[in-house]
C-alpha atoms as a PDB file:
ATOM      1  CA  UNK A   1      67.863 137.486  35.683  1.00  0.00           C
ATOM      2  CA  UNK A   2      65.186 139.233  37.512  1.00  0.00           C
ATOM      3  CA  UNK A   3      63.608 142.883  36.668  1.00  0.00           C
ATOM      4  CA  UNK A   4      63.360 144.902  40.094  1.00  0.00           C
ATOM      5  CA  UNK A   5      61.266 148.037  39.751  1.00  0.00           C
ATOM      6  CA  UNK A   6      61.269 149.927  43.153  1.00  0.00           C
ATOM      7  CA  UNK A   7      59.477 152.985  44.024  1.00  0.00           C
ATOM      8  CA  UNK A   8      58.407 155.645  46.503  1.00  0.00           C
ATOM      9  CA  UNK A   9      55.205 156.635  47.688  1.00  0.00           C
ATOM     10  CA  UNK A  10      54.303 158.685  50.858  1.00  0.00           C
ATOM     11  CA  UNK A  11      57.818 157.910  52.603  1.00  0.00           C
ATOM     12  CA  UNK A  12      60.535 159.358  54.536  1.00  0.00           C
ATOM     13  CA  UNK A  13      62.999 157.039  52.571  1.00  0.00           C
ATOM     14  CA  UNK A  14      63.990 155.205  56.024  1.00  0.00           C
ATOM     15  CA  UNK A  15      62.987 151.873  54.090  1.00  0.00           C
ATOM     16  CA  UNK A  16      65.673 152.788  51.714  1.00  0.00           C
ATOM     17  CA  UNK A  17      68.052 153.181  54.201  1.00  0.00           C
ATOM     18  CA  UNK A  18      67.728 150.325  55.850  1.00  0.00           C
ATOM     19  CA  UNK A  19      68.089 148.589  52.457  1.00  0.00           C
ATOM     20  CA  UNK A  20      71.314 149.702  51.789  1.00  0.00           C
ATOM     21  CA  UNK A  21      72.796 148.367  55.264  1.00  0.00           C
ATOM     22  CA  UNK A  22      71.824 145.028  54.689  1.00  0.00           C
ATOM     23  CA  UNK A  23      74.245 142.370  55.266  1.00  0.00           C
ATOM     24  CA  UNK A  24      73.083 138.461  54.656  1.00  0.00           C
ATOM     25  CA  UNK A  25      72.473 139.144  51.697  1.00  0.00           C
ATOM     26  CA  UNK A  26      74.197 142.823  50.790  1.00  0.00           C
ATOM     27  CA  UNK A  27      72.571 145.001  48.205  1.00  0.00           C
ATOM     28  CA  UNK A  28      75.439 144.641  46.132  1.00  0.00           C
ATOM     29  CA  UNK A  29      75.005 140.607  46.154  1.00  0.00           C
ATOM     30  CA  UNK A  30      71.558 140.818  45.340  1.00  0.00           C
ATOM     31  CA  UNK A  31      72.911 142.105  41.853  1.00  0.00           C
ATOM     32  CA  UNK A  32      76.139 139.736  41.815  1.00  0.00           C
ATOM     33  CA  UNK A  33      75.520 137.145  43.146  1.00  0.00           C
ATOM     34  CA  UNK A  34      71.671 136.642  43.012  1.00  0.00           C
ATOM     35  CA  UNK A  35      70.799 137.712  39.334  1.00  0.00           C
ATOM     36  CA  UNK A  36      68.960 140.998  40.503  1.00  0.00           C
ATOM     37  CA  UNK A  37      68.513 143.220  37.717  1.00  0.00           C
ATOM     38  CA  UNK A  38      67.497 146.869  39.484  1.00  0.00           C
ATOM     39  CA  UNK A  39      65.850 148.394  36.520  1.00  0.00           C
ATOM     40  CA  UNK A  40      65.659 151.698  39.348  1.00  0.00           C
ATOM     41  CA  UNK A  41      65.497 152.470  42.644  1.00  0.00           C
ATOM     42  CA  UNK A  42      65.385 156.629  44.117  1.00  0.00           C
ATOM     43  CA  UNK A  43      68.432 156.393  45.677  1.00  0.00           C
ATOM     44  CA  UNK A  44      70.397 154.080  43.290  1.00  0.00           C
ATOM     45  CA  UNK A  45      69.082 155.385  39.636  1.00  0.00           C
ATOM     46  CA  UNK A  46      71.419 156.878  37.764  1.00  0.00           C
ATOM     47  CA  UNK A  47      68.015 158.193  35.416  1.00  0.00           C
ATOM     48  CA  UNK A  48      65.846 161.222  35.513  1.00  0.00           C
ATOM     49  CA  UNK A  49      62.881 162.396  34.838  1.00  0.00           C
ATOM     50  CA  UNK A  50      61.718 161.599  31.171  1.00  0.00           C
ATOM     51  CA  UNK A  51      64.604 158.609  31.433  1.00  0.00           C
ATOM     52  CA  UNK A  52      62.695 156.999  34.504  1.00  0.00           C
ATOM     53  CA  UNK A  53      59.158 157.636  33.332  1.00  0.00           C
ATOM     54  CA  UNK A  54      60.212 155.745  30.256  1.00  0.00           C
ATOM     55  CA  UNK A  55      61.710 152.639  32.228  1.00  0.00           C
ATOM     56  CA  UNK A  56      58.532 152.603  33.829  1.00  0.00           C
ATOM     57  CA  UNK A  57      56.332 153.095  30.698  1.00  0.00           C
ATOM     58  CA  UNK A  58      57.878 149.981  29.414  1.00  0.00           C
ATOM     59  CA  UNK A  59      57.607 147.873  32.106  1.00  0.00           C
ATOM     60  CA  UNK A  60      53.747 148.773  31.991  1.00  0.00           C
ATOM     61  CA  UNK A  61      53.578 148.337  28.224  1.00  0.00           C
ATOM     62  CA  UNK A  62      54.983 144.643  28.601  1.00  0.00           C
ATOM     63  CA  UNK A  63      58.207 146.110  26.902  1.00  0.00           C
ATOM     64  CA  UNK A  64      60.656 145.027  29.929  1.00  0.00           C
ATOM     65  CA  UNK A  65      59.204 142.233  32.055  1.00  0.00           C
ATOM     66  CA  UNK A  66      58.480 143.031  35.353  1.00  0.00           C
ATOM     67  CA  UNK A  67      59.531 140.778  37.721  1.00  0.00           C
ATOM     68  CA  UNK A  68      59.500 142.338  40.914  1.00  0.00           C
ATOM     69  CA  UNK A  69      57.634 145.434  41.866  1.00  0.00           C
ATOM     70  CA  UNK A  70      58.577 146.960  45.234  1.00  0.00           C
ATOM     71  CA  UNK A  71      56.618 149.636  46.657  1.00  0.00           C
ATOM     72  CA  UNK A  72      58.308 152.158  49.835  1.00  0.00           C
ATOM     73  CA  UNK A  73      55.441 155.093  50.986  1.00  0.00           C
ATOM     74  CA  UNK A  74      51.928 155.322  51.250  1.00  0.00           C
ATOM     75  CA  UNK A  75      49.952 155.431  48.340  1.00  0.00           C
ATOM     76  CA  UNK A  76      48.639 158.773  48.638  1.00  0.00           C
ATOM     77  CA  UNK A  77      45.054 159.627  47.880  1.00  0.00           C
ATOM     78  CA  UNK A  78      44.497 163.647  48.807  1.00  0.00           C
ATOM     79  CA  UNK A  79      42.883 165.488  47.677  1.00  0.00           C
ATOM     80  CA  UNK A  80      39.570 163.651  47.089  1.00  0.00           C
ATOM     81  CA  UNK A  81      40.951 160.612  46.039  1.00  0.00           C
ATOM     82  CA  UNK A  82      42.936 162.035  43.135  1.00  0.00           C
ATOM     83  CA  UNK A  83      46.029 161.446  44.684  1.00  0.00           C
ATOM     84  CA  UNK A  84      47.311 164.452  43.148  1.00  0.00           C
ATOM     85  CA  UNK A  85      49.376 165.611  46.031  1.00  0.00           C
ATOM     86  CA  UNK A  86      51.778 162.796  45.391  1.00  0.00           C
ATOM     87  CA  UNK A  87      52.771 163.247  41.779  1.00  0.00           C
ATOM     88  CA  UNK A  88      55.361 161.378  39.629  1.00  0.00           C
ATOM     89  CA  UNK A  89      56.519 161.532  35.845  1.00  0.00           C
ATOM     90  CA  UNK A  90      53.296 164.048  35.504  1.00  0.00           C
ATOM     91  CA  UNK A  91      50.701 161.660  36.903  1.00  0.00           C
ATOM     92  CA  UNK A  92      49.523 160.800  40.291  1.00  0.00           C
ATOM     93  CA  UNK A  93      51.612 158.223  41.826  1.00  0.00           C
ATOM     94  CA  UNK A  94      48.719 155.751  42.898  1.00  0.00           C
ATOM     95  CA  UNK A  95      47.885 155.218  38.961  1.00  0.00           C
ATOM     96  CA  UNK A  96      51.455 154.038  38.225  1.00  0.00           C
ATOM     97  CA  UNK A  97      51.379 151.807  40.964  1.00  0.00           C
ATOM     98  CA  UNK A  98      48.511 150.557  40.069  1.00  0.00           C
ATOM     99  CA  UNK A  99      49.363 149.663  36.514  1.00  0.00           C
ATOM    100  CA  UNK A 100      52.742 148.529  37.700  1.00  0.00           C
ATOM    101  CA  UNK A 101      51.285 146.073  40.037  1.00  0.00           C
ATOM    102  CA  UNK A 102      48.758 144.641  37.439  1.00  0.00           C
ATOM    103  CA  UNK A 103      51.913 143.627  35.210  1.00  0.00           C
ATOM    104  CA  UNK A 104      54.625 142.773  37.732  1.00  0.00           C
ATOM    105  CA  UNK A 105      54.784 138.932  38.546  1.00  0.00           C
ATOM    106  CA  UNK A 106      55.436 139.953  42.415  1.00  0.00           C
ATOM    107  CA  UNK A 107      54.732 143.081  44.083  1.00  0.00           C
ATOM    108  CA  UNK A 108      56.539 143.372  47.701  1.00  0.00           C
ATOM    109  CA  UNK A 109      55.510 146.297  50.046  1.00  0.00           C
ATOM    110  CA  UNK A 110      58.470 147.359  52.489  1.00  0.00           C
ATOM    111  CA  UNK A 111      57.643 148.977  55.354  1.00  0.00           C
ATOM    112  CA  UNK A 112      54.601 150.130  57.628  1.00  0.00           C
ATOM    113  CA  UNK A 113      54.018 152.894  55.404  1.00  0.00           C
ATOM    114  CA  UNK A 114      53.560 150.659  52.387  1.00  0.00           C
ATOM    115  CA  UNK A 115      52.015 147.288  53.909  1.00  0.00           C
ATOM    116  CA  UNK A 116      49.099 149.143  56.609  1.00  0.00           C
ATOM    117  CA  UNK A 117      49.575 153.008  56.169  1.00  0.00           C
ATOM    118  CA  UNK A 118      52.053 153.403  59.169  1.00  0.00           C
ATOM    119  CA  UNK A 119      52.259 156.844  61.017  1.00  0.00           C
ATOM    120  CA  UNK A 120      50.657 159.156  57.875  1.00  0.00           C
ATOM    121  CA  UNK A 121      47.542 156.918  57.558  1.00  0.00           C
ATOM    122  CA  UNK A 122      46.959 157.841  61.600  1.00  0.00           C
ATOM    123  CA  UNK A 123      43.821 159.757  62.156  1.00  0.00           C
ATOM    124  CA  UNK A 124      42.957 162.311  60.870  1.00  0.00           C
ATOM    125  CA  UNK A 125      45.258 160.938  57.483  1.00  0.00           C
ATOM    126  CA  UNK A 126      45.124 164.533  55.731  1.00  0.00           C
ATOM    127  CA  UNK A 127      46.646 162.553  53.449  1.00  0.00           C
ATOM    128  CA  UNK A 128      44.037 159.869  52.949  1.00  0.00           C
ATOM    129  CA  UNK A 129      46.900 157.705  53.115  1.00  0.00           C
ATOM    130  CA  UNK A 130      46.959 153.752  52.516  1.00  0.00           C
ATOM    131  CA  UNK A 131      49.004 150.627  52.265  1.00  0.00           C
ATOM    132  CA  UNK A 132      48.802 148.650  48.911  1.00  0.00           C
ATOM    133  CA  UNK A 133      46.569 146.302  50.527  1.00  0.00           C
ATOM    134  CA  UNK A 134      45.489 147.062  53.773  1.00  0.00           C
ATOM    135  CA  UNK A 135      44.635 150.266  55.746  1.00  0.00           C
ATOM    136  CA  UNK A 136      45.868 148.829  59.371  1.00  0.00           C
ATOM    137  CA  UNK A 137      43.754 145.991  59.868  1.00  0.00           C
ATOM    138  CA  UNK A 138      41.243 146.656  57.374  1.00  0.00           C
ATOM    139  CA  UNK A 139      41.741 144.654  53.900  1.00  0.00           C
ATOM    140  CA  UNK A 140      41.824 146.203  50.598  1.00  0.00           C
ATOM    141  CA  UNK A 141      43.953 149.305  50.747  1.00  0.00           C
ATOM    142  CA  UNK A 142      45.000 150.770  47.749  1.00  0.00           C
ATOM    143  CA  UNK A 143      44.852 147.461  45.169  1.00  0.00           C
ATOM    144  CA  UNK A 144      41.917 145.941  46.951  1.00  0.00           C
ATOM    145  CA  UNK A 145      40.991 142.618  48.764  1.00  0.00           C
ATOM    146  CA  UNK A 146      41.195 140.343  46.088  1.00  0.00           C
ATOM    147  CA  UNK A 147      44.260 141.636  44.388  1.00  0.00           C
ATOM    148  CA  UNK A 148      47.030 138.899  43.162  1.00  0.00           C
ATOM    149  CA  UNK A 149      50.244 139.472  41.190  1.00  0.00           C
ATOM    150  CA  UNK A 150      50.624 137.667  38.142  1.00  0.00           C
ATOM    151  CA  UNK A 151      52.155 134.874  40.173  1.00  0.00           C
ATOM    152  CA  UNK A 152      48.948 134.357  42.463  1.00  0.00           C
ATOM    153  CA  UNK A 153      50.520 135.349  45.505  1.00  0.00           C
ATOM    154  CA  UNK A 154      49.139 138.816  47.364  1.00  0.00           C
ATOM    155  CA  UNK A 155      51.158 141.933  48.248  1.00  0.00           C
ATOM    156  CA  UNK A 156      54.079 140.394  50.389  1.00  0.00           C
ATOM    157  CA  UNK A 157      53.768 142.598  53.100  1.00  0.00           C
ATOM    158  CA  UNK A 158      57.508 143.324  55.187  1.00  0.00           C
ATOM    159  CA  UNK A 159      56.618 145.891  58.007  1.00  0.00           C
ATOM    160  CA  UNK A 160      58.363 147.459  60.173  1.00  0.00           C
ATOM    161  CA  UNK A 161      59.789 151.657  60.722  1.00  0.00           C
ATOM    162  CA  UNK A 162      62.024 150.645  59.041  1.00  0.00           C
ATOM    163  CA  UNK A 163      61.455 147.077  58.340  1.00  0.00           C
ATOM    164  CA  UNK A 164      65.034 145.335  59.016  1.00  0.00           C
ATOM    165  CA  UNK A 165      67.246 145.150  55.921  1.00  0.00           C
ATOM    166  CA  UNK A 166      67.942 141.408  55.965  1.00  0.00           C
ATOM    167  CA  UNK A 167      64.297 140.744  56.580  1.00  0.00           C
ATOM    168  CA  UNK A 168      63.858 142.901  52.742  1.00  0.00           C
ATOM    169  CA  UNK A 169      67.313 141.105  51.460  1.00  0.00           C
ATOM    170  CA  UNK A 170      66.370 137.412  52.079  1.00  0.00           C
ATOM    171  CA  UNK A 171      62.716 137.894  50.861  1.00  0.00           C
ATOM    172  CA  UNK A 172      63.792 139.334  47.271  1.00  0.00           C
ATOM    173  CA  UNK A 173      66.187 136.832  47.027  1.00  0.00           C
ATOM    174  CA  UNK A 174      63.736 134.076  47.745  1.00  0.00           C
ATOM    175  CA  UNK A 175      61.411 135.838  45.079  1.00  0.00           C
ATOM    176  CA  UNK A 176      64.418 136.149  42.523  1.00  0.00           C
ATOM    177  CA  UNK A 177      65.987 132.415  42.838  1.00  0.00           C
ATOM    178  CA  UNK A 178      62.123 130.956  42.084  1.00  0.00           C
ATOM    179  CA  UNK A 179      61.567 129.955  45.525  1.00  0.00           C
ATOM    180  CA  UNK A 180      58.438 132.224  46.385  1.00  0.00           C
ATOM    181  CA  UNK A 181      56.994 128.815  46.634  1.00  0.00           C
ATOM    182  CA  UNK A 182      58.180 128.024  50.029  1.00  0.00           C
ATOM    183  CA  UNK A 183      56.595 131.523  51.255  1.00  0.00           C
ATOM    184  CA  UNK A 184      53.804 131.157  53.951  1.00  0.00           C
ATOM    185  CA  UNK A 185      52.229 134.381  54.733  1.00  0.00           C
ATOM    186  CA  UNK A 186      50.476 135.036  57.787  1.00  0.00           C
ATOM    187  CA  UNK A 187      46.527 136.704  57.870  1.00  0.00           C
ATOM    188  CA  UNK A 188      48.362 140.283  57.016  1.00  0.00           C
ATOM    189  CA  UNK A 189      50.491 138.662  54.337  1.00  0.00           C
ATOM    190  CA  UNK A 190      54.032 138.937  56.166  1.00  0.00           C
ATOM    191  CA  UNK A 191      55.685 135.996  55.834  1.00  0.00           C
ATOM    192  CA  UNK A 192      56.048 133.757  58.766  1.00  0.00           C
ATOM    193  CA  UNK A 193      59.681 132.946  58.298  1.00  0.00           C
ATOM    194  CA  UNK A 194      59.878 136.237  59.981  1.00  0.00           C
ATOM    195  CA  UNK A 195      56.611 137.189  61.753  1.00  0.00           C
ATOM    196  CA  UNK A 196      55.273 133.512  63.736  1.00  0.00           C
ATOM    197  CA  UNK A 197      57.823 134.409  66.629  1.00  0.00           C
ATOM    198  CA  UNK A 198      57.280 137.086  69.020  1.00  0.00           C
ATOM    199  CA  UNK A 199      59.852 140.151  69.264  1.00  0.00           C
ATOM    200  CA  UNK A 200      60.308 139.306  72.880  1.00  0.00           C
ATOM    201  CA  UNK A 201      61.621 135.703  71.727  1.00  0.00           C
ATOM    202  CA  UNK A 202      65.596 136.076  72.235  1.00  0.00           C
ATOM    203  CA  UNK A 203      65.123 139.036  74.581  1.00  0.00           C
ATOM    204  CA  UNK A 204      67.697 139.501  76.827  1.00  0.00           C
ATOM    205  CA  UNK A 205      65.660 140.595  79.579  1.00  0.00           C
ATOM    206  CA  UNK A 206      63.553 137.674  79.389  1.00  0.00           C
ATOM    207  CA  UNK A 207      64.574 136.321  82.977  1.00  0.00           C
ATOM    208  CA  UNK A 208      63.409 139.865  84.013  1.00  0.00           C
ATOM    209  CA  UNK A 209      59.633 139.473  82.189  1.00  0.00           C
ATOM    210  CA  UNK A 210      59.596 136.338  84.329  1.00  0.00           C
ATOM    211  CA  UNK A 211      60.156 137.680  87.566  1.00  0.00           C
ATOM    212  CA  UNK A 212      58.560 140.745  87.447  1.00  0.00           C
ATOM    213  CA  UNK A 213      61.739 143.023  88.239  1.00  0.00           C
ATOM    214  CA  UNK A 214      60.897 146.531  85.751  1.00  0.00           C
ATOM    215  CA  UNK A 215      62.814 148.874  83.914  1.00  0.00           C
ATOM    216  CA  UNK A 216      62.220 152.370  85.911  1.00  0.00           C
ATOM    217  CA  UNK A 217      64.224 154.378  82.972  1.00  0.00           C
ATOM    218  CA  UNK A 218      65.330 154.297  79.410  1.00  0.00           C
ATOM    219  CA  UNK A 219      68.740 152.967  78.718  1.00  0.00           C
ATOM    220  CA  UNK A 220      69.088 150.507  82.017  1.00  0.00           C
ATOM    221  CA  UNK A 221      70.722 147.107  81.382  1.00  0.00           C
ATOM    222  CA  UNK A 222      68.609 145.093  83.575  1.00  0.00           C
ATOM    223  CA  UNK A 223      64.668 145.085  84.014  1.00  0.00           C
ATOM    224  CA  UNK A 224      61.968 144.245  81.627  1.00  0.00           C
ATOM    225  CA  UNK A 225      60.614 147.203  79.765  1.00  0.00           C
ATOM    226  CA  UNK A 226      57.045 145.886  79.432  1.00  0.00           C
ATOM    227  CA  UNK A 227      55.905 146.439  82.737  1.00  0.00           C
ATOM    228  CA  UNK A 228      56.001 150.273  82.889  1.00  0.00           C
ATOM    229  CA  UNK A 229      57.768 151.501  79.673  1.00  0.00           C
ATOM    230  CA  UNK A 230      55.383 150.443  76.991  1.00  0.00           C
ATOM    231  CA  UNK A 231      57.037 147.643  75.971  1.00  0.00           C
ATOM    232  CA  UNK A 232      54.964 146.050  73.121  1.00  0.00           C
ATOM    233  CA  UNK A 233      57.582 142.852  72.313  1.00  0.00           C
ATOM    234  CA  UNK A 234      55.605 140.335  74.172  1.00  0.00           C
ATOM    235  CA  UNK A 235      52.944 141.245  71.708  1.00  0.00           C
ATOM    236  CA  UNK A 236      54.987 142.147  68.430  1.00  0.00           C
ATOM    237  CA  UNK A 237      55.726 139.751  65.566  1.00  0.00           C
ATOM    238  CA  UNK A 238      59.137 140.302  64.597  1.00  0.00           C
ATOM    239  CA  UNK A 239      62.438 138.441  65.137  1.00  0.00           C
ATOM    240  CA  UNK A 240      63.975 141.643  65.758  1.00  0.00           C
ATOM    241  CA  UNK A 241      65.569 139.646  69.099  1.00  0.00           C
ATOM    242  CA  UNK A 242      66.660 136.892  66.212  1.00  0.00           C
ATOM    243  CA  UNK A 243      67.896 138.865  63.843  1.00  0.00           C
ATOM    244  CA  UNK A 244      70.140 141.428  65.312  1.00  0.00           C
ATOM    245  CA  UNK A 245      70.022 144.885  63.718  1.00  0.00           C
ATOM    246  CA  UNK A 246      73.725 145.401  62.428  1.00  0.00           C
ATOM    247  CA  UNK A 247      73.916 142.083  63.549  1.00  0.00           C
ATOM    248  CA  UNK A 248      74.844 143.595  67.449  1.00  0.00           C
ATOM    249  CA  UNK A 249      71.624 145.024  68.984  1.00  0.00           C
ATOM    250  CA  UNK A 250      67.662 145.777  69.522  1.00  0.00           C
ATOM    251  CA  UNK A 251      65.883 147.961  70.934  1.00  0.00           C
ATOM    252  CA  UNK A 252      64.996 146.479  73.625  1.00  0.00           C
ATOM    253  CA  UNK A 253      68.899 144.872  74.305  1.00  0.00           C
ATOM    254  CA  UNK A 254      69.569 148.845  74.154  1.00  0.00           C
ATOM    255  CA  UNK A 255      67.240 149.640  76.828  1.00  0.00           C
ATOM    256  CA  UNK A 256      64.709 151.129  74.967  1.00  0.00           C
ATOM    257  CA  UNK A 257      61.310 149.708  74.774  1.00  0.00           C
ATOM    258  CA  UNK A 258      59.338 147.936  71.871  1.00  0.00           C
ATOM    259  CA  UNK A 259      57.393 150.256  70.175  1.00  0.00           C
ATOM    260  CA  UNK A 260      55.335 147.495  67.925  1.00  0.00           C
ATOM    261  CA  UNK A 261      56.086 148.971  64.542  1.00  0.00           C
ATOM    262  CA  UNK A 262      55.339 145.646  62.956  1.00  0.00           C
ATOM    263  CA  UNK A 263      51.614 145.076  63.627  1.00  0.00           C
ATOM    264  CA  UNK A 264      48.715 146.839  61.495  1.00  0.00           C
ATOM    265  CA  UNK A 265      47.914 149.036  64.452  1.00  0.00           C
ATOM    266  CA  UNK A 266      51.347 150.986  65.148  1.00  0.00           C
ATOM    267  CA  UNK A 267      51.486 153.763  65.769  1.00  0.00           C
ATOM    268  CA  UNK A 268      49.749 152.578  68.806  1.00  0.00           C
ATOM    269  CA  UNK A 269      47.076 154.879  70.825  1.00  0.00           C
ATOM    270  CA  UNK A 270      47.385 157.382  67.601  1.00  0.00           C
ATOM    271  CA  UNK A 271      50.710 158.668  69.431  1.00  0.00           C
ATOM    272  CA  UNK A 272      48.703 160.525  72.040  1.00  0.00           C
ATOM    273  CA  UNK A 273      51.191 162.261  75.076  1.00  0.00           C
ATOM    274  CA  UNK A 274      51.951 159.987  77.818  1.00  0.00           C
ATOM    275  CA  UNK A 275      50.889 156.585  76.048  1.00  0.00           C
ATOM    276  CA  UNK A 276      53.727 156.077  73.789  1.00  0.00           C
ATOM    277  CA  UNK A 277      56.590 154.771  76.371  1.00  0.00           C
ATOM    278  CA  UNK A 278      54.177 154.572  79.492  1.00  0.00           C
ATOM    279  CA  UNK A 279      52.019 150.979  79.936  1.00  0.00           C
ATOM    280  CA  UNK A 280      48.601 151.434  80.070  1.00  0.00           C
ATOM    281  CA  UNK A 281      47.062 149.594  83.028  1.00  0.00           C
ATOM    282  CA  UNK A 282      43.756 149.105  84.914  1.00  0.00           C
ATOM    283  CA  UNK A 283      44.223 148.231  88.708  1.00  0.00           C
ATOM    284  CA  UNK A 284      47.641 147.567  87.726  1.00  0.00           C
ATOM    285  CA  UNK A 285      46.933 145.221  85.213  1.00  0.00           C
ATOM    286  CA  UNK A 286      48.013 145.899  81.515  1.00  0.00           C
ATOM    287  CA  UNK A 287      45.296 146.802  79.091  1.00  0.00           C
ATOM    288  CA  UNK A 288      46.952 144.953  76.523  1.00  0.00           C
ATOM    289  CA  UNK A 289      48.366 141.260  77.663  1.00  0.00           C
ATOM    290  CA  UNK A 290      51.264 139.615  76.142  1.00  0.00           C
ATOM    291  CA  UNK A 291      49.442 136.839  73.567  1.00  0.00           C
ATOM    292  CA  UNK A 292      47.398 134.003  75.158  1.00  0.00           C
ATOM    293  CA  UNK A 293      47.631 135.598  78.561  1.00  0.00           C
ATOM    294  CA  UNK A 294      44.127 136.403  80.257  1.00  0.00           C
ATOM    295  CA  UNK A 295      43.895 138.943  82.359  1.00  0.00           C
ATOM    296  CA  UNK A 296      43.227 136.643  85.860  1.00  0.00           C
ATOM    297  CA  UNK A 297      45.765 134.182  85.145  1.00  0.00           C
ATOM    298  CA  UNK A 298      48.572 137.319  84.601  1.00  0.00           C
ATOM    299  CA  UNK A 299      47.697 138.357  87.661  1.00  0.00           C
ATOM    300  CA  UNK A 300      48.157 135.330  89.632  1.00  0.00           C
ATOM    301  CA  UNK A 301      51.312 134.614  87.715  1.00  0.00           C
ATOM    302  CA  UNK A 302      53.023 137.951  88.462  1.00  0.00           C
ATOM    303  CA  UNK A 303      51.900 137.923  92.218  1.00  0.00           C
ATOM    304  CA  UNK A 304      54.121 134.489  91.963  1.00  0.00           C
ATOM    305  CA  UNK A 305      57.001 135.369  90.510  1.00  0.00           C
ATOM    306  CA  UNK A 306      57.795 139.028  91.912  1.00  0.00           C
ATOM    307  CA  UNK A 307      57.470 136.791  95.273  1.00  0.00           C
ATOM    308  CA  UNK A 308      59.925 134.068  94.269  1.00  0.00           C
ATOM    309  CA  UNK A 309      62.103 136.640  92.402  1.00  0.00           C
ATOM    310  CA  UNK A 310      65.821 135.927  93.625  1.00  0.00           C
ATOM    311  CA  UNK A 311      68.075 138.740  94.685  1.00  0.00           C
ATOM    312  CA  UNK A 312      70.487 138.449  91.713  1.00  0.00           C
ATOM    313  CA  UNK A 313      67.068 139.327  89.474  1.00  0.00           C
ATOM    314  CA  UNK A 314      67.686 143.043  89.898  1.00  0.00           C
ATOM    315  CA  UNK A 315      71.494 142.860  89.733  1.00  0.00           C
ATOM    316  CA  UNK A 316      73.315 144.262  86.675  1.00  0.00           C
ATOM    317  CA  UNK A 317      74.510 141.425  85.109  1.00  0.00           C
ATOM    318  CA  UNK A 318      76.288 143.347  82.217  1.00  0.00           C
ATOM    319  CA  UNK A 319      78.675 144.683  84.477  1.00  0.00           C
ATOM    320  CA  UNK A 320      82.421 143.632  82.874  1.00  0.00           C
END
């Protein structure tokens, strides 16, 4: 039996919800099937106030172990670092995280909120907003750079707005059956089960990418969406082309582009008008190349295939 503690910082609970639509596992077979004792969670606790700040209280104390500690939200710092304008059980919320990581045996961030600071930590962050252990690409975040659970391991960082519920699901279950073992994290601690593969891997507009043919709108059913709708999948780690959400669809299978919510960075270009769902290029060229691609070779390999592109290429293949 595992002890799962989970919490919520600076959040608009969209982790949560994704949570509770997971499928392979459920959240319901995380506690009958896979030994997962929810000690509370915001949504699911059936405690209040002085009843939850006393769960918590003995989990810090050493009273209940602590097996798992998962954290949803910024950790919230305003004003002046007291991080009083995020208070919980009559404290500030960063000093029970804190303790509660410093006793927990893992500590799993979900979400972009929680793993790099996500949309609130975007400049200016009124907030002074941070992720447990980064602040986008910057190390050390709320725990610091050298932070390490009881069992050794870092924050395991699962981003995403919202990160996908089976991505949260299979992870806690790996944690829970003793397997955390077999976890390789990547440089921003996500591990690469999930995150080594690009979100345009699986894409069904891949044929599209290659020949150059573009989306002109939201919604279409054939064109790539890189090319002039901000696309960020051939730069994204995620398998959100892998693993289906509600095992049917993507965004990008929807028609709607990428938006990169995975990587330190999002939201990208601080969500300033006319960047968000419009590529950014220079001479026509993308500012920011799909992953290994220079600059001169992308533009010899377009000129290429938009010439060789056959006539089926901009057909609607979809149609039944």
């Amino acid at each position: 039996m595992a002890n799962l503690l989970w919490l919520q910082g600076g959040a608009c609970s969209g982790n949560t919800m994704s949570f509770l639509n997971a499928e392979e596992p459920s959240a319901c077979d995380l506690v009958t099937d896979f030994g997962i004792n929810v000690l509370w969670q915001p949504s699911l606790g059936l405690e209040l106030g002085d009843q939850v700040k006393e769960i918590v209280e003995k989990c810090i104390s050493g009273e209940i172990k602590l097996d798992i500690f998962v954290f949803e939200g910024t950790v919230i710092n305003a004003p002046n670092g007291t991080g009083e304008w995020n208070r919980f059980c009559g404290r500030p919320m960063k000093d029970w995280v804190k303790e509660l990581c410093e006793v927990a045996d893992f500590v799993v961030a979900i979400g972009d909120c929680a793993t790099y600071g996500g949309i609130p930590a975007t400049a200016p962050n009124p907030s002074e907003s941070v992720g447990l252990q980064f602040l986008k690409r910057d190390k050390g975040g709320a725990l610091g750079e050298g932070f390490t659970a009881k069992s050794g391991l870092p924050v395991i960082n699962i981003p995403g707005c919202p990160a996908h519920p089976d991505w949260v699901t299979q992870i806690l279950v790996a944690v829970a059956t003793g397997r955390a073992g077999d976890l390789t994290l990547d440089e921003f601690h996500r591990p690469k089960t999930f995150f080594s593969s690009f979100t345009q891997t699986g894409c069904t507009r891949n044929m599209h990418f290659a020949y150059k043919v573009s989306t002109t709108a939201f919604g279409q059913r054939k064109g790539c969406l890189f090319y002039d709708l901000g696309c960020r999948g051939p730069m994204t780690h995620s398998p959100c082309n892998r693993i289906l959400w509600n095992r049917h669809s993507s965004k990008t299978r929807a028609g709607m582009p990428c938006l990169g919510c995975t990587e330190p960075e999002f939201p990208f270009f601080d969500l300033a008008p006319g960047t968000v769902f419009k590529t950014q290029t220079v001479m026509g060229v993308p500012k920011d190349m799909p992953e290994g691609v220079d600059k001169k070779g992308y533009i010899k390999l377009t000129a290429a295939a938009k010439g060789a592109a056959p006539a089926w290429a901009e057909e609607d293949i979809f149609v039944v």
